[in-house]
Protein backbone atom coordinates (compact mmCIF):
# COMPACT_ATOMS: atom_id res chain seq x y z
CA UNK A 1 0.00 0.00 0.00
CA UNK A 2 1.53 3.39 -0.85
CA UNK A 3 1.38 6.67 1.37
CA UNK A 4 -1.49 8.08 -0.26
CA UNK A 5 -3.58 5.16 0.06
CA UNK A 6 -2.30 4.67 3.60
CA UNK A 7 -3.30 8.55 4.06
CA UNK A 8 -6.42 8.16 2.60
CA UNK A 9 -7.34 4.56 5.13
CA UNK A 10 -6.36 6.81 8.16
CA UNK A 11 -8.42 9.66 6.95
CA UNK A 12 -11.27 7.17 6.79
CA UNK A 13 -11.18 5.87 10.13
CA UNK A 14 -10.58 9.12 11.49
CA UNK A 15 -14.34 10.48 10.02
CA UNK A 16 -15.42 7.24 11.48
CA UNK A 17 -14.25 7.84 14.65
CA UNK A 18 -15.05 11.07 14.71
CA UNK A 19 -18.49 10.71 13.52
CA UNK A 20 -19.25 7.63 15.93
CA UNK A 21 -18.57 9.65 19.09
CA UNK A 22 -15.44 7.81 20.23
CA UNK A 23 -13.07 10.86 19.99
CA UNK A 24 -14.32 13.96 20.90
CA UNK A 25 -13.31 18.32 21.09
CA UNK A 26 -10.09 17.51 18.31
CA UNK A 27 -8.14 20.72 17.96
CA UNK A 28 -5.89 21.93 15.23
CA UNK A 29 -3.74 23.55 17.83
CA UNK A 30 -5.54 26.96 17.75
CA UNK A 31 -7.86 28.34 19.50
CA UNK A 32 -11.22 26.85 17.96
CA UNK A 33 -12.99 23.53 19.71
CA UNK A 34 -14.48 21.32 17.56
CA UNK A 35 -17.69 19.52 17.79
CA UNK A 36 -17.04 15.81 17.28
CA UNK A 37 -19.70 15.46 13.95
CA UNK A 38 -19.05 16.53 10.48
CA UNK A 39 -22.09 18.97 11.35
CA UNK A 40 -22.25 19.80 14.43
CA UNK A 41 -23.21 22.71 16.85
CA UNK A 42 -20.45 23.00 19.89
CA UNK A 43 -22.39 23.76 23.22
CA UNK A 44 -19.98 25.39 25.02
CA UNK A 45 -19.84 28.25 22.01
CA UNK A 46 -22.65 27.47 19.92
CA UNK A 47 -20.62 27.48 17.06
CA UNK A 48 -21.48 25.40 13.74
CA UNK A 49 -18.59 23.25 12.99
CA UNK A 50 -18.54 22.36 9.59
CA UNK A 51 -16.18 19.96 7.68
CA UNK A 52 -15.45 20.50 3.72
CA UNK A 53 -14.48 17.90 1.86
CA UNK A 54 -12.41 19.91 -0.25
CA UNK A 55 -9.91 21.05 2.28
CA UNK A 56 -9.58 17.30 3.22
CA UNK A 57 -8.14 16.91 -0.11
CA UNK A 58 -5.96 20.38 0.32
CA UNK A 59 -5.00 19.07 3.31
CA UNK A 60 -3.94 15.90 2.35
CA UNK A 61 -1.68 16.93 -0.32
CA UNK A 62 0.12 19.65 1.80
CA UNK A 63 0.53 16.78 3.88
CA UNK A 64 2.07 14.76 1.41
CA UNK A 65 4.50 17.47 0.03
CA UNK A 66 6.06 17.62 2.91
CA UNK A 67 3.89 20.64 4.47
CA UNK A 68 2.46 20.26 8.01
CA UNK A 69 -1.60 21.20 7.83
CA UNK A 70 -2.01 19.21 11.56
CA UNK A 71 -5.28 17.15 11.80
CA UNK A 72 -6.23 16.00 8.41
CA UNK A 73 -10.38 16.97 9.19
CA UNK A 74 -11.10 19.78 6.82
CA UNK A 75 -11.82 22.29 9.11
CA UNK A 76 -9.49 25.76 8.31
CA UNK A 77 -7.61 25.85 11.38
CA UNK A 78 -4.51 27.64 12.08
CA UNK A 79 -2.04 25.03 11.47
CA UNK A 80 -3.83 24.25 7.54
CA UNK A 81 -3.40 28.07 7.42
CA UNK A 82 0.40 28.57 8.44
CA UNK A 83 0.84 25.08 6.15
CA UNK A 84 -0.79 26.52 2.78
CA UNK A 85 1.25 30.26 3.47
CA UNK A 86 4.38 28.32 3.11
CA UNK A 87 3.27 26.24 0.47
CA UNK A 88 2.52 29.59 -1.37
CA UNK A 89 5.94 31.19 -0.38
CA UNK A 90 7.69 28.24 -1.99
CA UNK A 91 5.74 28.02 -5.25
CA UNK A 92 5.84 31.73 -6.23
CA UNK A 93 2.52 32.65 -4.90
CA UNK A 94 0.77 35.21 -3.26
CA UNK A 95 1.12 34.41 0.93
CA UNK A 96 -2.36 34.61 1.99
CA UNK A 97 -2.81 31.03 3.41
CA UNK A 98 -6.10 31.05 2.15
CA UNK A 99 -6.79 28.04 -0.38
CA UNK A 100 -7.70 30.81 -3.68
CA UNK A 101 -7.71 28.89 -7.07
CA UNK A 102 -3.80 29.80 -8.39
CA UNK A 103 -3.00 27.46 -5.27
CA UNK A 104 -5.77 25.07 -5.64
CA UNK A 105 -4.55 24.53 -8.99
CA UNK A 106 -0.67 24.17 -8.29
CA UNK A 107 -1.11 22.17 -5.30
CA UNK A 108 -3.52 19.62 -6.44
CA UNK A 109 -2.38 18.65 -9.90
């Protein structure tokens, strides 16, 4: 099995877990708590957590270039951020750590 497929089985369970109840309030290593569903309101801040699908994928491939986006979960956290503004400063693009379509594009093909 190679390291994608390996990344994408872990990912898997993860969602699973996740989803199931059995781990609870992950963190990205910033400030935000997140509710333990893929949509989910968090009662202590009655926040909508919501996971996209999309920045899964970003953040698997930062992951696999060598990049560190922290818990692969797509929720924009601060490590995902700080991972895709280096990513950008090494490929010639504009720093904003936001995932805008020039990076979208380079990173994912």
């Amino acid at each position: 099995m190679n390291n994608r497929a390996k990344l994408i089985s872990i990912l898997f369970l993860v969602i699973t877990l996740t989803s199931s109840g059995c781990v609870t309030n992950q963190k990205d290593s910033g400030a935000t708590t997140y509710a333990s569903t893929p949509s989910a309101e968090n009662t202590s801040t009655k926040k909508k957590v919501e996971r996209n699908e999309e920045l899964v994928k970003i953040q698997l491939a930062l992951s696999e270039k060598g990049y560190e986006p922290g818990i692969v979960d797509g929720i924009y956290g601060k490590n995902t951020r700080q991972a895709l503004r280096q990513y950008q400063l090494e490929n010639g693009l504009e720093a904003t750590g936001e995932a805008d379509s020039a990076t979208k594009a380079l990173l994912l093909n």
